[in-house]
N, C-alpha and C. Protein backbone atom coordinates (compact mmCIF):
# COMPACT_ATOMS: atom_id res chain seq x y z
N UNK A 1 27.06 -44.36 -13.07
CA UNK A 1 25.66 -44.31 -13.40
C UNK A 1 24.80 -44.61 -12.18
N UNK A 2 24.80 -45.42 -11.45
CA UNK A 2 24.23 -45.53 -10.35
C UNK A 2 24.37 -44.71 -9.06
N UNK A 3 25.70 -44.06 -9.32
CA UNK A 3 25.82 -42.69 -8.22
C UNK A 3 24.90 -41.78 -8.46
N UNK A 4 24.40 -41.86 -10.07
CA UNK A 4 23.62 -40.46 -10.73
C UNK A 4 22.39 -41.08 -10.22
N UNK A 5 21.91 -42.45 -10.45
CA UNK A 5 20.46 -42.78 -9.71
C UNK A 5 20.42 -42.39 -8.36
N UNK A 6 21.56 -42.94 -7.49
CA UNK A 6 20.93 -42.78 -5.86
C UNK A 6 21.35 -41.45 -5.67
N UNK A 7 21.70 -40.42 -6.42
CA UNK A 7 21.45 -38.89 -6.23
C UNK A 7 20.25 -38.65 -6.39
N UNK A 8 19.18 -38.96 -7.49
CA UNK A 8 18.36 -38.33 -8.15
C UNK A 8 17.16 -39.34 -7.06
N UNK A 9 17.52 -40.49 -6.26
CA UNK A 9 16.58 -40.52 -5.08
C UNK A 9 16.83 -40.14 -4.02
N UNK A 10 18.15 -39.51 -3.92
CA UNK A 10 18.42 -38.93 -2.42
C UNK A 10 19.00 -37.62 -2.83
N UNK A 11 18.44 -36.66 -2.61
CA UNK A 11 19.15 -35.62 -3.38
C UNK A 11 20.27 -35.06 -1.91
N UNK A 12 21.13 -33.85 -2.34
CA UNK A 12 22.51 -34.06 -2.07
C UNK A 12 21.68 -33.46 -0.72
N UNK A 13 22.78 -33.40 0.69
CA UNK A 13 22.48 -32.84 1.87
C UNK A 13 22.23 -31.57 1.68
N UNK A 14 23.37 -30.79 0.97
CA UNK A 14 23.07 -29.58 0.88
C UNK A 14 22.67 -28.66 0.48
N UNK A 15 21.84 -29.39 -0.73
CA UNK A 15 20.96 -28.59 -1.02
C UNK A 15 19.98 -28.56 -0.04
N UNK A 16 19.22 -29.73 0.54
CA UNK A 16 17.85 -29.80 1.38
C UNK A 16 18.49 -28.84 2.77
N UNK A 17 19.74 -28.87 3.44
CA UNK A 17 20.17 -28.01 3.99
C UNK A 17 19.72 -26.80 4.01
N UNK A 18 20.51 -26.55 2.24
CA UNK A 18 20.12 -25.03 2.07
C UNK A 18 18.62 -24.57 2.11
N UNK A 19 18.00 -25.28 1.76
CA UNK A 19 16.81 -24.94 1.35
C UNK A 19 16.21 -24.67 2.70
N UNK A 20 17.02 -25.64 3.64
CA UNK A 20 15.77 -25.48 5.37
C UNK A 20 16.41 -24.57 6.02
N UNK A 21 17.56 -24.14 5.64
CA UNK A 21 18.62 -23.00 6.00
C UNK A 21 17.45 -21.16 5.93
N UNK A 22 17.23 -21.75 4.64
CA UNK A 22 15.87 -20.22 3.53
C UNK A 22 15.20 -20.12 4.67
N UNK A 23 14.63 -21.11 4.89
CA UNK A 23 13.06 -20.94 5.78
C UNK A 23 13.44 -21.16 6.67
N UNK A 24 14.22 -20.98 7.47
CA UNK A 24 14.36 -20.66 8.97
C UNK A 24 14.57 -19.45 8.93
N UNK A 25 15.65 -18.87 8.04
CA UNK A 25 16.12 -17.31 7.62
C UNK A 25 14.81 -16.79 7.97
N UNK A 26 13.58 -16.69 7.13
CA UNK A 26 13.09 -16.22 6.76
C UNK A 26 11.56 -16.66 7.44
N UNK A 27 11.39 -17.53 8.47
CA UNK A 27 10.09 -17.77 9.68
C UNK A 27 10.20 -16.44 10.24
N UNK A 28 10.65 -15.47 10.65
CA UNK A 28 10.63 -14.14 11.37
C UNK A 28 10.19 -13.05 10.29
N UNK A 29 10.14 -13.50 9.04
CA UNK A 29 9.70 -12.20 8.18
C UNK A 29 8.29 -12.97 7.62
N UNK A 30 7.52 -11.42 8.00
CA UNK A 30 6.23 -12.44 7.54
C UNK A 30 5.98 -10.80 6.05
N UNK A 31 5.67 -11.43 5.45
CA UNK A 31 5.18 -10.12 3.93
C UNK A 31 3.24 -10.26 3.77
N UNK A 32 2.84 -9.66 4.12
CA UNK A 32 1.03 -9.77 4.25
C UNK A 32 0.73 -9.08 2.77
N UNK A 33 -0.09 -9.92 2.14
CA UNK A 33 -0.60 -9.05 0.65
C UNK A 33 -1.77 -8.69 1.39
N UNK A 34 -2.45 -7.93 0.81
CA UNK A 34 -3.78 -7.18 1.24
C UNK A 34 -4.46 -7.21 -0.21
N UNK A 35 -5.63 -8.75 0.05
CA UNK A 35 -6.09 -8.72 -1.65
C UNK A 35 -7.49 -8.25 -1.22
N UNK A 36 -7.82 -7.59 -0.29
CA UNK A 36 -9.03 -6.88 0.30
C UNK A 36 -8.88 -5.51 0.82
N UNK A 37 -9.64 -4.58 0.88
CA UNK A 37 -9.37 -2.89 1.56
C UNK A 37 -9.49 -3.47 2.72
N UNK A 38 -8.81 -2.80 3.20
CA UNK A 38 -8.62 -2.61 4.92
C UNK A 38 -8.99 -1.64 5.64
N UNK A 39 -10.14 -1.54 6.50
CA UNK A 39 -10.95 -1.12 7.41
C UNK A 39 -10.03 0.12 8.21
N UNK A 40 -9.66 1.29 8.30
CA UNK A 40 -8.49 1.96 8.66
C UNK A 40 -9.65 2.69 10.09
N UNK A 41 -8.87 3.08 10.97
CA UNK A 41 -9.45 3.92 12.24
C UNK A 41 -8.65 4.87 12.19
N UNK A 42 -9.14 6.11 13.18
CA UNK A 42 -8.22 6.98 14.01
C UNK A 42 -7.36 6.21 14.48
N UNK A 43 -7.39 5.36 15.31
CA UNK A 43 -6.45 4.76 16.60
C UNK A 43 -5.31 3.61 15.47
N UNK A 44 -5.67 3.44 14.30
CA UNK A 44 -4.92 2.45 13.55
C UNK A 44 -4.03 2.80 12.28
N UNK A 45 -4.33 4.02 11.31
CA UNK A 45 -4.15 5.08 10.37
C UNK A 45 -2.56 5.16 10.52
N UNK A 46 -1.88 5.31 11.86
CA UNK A 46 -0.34 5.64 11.73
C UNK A 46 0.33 3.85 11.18
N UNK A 47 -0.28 2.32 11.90
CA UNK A 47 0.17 1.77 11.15
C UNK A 47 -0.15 0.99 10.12
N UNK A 48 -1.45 1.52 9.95
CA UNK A 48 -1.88 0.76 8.47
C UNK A 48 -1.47 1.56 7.17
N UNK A 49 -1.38 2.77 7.54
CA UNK A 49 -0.96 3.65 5.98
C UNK A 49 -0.02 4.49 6.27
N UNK A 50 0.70 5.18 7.01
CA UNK A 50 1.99 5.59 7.43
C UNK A 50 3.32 5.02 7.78
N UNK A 51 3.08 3.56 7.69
CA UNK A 51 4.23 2.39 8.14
C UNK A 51 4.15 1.44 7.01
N UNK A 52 3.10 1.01 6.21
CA UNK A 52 3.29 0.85 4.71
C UNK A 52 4.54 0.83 4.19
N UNK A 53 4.57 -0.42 3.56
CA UNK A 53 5.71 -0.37 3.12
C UNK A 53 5.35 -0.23 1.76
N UNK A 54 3.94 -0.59 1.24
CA UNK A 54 3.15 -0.35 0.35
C UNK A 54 2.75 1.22 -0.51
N UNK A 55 2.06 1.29 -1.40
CA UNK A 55 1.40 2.38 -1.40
C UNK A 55 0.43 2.64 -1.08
N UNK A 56 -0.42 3.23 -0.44
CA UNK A 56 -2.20 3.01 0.01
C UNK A 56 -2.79 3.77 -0.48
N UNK A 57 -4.09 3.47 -1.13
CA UNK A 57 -5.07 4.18 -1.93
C UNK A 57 -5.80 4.46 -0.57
N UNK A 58 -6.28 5.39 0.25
CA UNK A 58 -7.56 5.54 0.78
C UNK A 58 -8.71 6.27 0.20
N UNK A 59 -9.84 5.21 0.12
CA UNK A 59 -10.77 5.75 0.24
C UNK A 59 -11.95 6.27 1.55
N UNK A 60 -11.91 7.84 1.71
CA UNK A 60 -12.91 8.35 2.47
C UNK A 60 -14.71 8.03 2.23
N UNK A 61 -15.07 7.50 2.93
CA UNK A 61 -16.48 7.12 2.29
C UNK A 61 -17.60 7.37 3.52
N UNK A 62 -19.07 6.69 3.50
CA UNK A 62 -19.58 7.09 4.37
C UNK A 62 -20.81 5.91 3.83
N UNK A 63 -21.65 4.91 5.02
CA UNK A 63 -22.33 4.32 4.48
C UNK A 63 -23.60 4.85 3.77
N UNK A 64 -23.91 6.12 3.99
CA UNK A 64 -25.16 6.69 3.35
C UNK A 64 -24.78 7.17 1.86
N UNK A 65 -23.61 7.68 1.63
CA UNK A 65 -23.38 8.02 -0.06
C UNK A 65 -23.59 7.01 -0.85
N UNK A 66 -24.08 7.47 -1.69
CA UNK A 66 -24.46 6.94 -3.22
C UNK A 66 -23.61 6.75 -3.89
N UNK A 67 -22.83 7.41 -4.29
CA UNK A 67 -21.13 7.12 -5.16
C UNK A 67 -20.06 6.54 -3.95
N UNK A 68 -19.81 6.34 -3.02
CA UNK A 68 -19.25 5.58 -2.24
C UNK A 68 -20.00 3.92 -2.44
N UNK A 69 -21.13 3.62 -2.25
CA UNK A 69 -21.53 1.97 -2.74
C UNK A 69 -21.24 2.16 -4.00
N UNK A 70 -20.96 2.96 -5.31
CA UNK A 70 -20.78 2.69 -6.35
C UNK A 70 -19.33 1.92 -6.81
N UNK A 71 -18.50 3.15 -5.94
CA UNK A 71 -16.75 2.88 -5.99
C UNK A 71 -16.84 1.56 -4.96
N UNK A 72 -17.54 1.17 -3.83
CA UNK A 72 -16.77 0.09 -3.57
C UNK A 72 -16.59 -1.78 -4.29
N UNK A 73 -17.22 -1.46 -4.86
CA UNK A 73 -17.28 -2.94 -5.56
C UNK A 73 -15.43 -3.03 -6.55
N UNK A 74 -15.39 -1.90 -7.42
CA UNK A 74 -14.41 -1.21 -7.55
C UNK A 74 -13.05 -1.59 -6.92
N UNK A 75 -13.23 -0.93 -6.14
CA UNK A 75 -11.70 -1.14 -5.15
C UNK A 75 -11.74 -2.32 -4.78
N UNK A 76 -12.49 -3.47 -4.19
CA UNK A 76 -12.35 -4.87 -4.31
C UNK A 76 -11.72 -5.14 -5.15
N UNK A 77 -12.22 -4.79 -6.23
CA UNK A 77 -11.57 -5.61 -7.78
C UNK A 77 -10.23 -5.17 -7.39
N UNK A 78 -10.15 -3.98 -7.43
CA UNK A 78 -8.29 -3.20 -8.00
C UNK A 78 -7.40 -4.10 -6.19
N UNK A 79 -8.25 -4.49 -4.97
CA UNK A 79 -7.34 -4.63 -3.94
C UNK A 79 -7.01 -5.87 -4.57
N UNK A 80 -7.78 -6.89 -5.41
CA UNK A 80 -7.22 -8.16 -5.69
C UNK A 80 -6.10 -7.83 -7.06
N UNK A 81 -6.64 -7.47 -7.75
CA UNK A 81 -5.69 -7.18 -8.73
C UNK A 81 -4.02 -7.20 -8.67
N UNK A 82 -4.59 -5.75 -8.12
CA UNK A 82 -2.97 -5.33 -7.33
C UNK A 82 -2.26 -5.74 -6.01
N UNK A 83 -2.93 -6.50 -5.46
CA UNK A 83 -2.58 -7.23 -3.99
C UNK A 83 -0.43 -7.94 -4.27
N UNK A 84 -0.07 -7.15 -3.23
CA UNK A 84 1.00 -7.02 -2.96
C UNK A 84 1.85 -6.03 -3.69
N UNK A 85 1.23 -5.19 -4.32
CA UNK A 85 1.36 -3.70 -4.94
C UNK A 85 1.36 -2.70 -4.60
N UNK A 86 0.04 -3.15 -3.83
CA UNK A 86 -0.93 -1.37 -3.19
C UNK A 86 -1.62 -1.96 -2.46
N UNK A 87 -1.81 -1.57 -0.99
CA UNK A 87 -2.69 -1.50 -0.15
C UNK A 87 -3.92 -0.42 -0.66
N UNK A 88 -5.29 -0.94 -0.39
CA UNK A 88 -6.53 0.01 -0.31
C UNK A 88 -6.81 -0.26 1.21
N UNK A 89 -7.01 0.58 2.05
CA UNK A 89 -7.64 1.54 3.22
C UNK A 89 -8.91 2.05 3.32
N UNK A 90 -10.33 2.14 3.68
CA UNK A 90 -11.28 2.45 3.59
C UNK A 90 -11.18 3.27 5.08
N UNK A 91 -11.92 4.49 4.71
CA UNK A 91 -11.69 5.28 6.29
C UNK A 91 -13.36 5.83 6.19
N UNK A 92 -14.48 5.32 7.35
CA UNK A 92 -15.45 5.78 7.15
C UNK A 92 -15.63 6.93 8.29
N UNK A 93 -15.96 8.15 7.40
CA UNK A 93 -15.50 9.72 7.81
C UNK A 93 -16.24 9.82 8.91
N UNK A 94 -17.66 9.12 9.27
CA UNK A 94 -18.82 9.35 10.78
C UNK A 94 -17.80 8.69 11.48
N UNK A 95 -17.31 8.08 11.73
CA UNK A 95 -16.08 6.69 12.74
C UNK A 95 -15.67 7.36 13.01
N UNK A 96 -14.68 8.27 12.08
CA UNK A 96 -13.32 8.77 12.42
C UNK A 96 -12.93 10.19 11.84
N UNK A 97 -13.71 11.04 12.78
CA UNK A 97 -13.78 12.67 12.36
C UNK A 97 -12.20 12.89 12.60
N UNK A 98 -11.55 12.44 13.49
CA UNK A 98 -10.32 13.21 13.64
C UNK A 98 -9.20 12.85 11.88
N UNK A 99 -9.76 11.62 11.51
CA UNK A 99 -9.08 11.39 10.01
C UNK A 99 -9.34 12.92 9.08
N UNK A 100 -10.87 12.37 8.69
CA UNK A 100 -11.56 13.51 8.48
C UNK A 100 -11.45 14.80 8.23
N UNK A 101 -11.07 15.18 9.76
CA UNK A 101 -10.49 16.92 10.10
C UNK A 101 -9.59 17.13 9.51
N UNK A 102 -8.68 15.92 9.74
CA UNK A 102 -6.99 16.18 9.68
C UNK A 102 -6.47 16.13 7.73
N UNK A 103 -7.37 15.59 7.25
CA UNK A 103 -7.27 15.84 5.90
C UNK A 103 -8.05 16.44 5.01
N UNK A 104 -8.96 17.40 5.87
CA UNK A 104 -10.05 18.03 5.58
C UNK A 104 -11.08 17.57 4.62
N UNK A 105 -11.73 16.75 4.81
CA UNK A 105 -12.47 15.86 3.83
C UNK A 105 -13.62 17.01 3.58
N UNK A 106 -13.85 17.27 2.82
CA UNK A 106 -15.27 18.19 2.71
C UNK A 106 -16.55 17.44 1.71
N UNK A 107 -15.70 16.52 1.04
CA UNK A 107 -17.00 15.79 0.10
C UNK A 107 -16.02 13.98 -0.05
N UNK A 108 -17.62 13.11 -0.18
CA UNK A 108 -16.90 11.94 -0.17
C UNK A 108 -17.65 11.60 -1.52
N UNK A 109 -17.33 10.10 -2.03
CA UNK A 109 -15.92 9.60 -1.67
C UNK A 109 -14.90 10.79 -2.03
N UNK A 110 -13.78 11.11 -0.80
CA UNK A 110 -12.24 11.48 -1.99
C UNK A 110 -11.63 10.01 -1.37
N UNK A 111 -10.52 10.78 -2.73
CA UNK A 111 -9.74 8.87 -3.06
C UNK A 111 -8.20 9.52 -2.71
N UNK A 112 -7.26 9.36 -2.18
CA UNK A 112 -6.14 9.80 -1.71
C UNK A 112 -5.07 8.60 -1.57
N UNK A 113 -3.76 8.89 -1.92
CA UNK A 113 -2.81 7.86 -2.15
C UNK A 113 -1.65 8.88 -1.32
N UNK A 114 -1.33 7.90 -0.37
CA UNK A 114 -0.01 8.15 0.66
C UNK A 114 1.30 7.02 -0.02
N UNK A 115 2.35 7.85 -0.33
CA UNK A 115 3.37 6.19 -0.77
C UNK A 115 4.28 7.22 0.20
N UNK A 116 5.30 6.37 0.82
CA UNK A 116 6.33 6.93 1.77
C UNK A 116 5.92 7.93 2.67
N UNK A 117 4.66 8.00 3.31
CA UNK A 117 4.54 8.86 4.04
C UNK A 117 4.15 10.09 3.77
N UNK A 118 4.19 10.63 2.05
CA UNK A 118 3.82 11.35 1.71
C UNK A 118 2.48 11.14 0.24
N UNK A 119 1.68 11.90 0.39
CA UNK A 119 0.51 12.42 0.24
C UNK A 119 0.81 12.37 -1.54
N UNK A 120 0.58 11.41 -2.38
CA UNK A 120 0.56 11.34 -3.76
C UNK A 120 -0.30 11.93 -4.63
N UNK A 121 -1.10 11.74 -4.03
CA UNK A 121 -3.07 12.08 -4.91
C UNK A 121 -3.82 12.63 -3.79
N UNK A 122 -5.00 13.02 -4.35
CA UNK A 122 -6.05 13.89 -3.64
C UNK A 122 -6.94 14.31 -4.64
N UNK A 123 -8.15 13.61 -4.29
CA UNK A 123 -9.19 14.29 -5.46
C UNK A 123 -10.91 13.51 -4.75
N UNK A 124 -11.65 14.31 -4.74
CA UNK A 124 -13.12 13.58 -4.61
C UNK A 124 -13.43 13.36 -5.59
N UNK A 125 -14.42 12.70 -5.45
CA UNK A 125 -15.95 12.12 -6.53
C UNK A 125 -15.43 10.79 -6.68
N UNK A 126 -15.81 9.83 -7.18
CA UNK A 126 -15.95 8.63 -7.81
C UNK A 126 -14.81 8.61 -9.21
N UNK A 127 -14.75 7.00 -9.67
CA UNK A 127 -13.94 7.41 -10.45
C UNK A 127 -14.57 5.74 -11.27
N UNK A 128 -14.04 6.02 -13.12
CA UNK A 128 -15.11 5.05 -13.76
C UNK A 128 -13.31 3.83 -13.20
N UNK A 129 -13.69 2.68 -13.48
CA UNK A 129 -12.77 1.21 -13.29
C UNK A 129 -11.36 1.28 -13.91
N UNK A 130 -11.45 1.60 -15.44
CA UNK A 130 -10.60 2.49 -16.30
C UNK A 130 -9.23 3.43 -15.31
N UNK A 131 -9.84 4.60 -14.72
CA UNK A 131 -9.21 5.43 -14.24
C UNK A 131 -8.39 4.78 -13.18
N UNK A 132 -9.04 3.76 -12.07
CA UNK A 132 -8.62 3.71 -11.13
C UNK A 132 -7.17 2.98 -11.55
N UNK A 133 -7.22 2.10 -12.06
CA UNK A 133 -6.79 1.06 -12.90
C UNK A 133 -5.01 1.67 -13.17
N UNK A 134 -5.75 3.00 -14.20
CA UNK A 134 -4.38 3.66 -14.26
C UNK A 134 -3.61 4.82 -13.36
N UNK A 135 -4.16 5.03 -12.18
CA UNK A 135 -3.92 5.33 -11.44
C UNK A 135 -3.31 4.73 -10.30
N UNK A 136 -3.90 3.89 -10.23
CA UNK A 136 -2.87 2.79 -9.05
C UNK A 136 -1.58 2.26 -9.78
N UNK A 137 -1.43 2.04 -10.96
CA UNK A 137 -0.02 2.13 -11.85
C UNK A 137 0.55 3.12 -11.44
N UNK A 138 0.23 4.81 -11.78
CA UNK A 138 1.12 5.65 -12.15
C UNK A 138 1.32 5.61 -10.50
N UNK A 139 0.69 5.31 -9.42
CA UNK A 139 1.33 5.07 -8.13
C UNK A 139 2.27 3.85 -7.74
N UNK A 140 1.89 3.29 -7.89
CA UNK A 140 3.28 2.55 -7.99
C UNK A 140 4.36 2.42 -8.92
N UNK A 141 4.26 2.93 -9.95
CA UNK A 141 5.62 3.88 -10.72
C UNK A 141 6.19 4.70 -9.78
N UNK A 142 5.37 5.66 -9.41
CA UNK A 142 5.92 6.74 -9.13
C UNK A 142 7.19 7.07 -7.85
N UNK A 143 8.08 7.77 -7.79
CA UNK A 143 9.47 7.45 -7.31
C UNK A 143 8.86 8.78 -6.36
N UNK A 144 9.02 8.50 -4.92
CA UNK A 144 9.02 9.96 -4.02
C UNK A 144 10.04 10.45 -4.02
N UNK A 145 10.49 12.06 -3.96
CA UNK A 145 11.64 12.37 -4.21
C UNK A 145 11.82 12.19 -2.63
N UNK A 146 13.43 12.38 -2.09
CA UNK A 146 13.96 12.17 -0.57
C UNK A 146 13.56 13.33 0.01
N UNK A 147 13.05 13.48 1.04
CA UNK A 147 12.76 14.87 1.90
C UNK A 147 13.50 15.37 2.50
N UNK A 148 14.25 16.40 2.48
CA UNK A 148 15.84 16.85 3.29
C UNK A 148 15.31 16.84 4.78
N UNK A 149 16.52 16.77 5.03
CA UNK A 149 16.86 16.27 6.16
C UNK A 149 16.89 18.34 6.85
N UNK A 150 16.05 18.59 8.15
CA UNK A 150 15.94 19.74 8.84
C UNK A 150 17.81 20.10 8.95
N UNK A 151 17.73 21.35 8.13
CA UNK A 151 18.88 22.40 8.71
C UNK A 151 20.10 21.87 7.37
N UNK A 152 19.80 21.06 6.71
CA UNK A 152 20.71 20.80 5.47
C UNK A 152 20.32 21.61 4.37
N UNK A 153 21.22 22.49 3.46
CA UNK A 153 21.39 22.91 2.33
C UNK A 153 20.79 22.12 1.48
N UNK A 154 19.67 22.34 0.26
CA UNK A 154 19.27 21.36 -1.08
C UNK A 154 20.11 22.38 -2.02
N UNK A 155 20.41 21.88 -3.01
CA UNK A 155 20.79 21.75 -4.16
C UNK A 155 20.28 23.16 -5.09
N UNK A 156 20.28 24.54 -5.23
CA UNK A 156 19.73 25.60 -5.30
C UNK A 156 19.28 26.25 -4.51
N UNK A 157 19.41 25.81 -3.13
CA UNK A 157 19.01 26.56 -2.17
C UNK A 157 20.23 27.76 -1.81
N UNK A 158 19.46 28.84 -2.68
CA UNK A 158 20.63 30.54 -2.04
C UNK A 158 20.64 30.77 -0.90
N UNK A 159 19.79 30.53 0.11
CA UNK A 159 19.53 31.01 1.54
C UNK A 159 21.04 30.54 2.15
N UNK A 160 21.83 29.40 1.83
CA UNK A 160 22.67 28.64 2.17
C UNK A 160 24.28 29.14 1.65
N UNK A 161 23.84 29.94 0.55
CA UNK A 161 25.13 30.72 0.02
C UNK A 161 25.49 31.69 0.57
């Protein structure tokens, strides 16, 4: 009985071991939630939303639109919500024409979701709280299929027969 007391004030070595064993493991991995949109550039775009390990909602916006101040209050809410889910990205299209070009923005806000590198969603206008809501779900549900690998046969591919 008293072995069970001076355990329960000294607990065993190895557990506290193990435990300082974890967090040394694991001082070199750092995991960042993003419970705020993140400010995206030309010069920053390959590793804020292409190196994601996340899914990223970007929104294209512009400080003069009217439905862009509408949606952003919005995406605050959904970056806390979902923070360590989904990254949100804000890309403002006057900053960063080469974004812009390269995804041909023709009307803002559009709202666009990259998961693995590839291009999930795509759609302009605004969207009511509701929508976004279930949309950042069916993105992080959603499974990317694998992208073959250049010069390998897929699975129905006749060209290969």
């Amino acid at each position: 009985m008293l072995e069970n007391a001076h355990r329960a004030r000294n607990p065993e070595p190895e557990i506290t071991n193990e435990i300082e064993d974890t967090v040394s493991e694991n001082e070199n991995t750092t995991t960042v939630i993003f419970d705020e949109p993140v400010h995206v550039t030309d010069a920053t775009f390959e590793d804020e939303v292409l190196q994601s390990d996340l899914p990223v909602m970007i929104d294209f916006w512009a400080e003069w639109c009217g439905p862009c101040r509408m949606v952003a209050p919005i995406l605050d809410k959904m970056a806390k919500e979902f923070a360590g889910q989904l990254k949100i990205a804000k890309v403002d299209v006057d900053a960063n024409p080469q974004l812009s070009q390269a995804f041909r923005i023709q009307s803002i806000p559009t709202l666009m979701i990259i998961k693995d590198r590839t291009m999930i969603f795509n759609q302009p206008g605004a969207l009511p709280e509701s929508a976004f809501r279930d949309l950042i779900q069916q993105a992080i549900d959603f499974e990317v299929p694998p992208q073959p690998v250049d010069g390998e046969a897929q699975p129905g591919d006749q060209s290969a027969q």
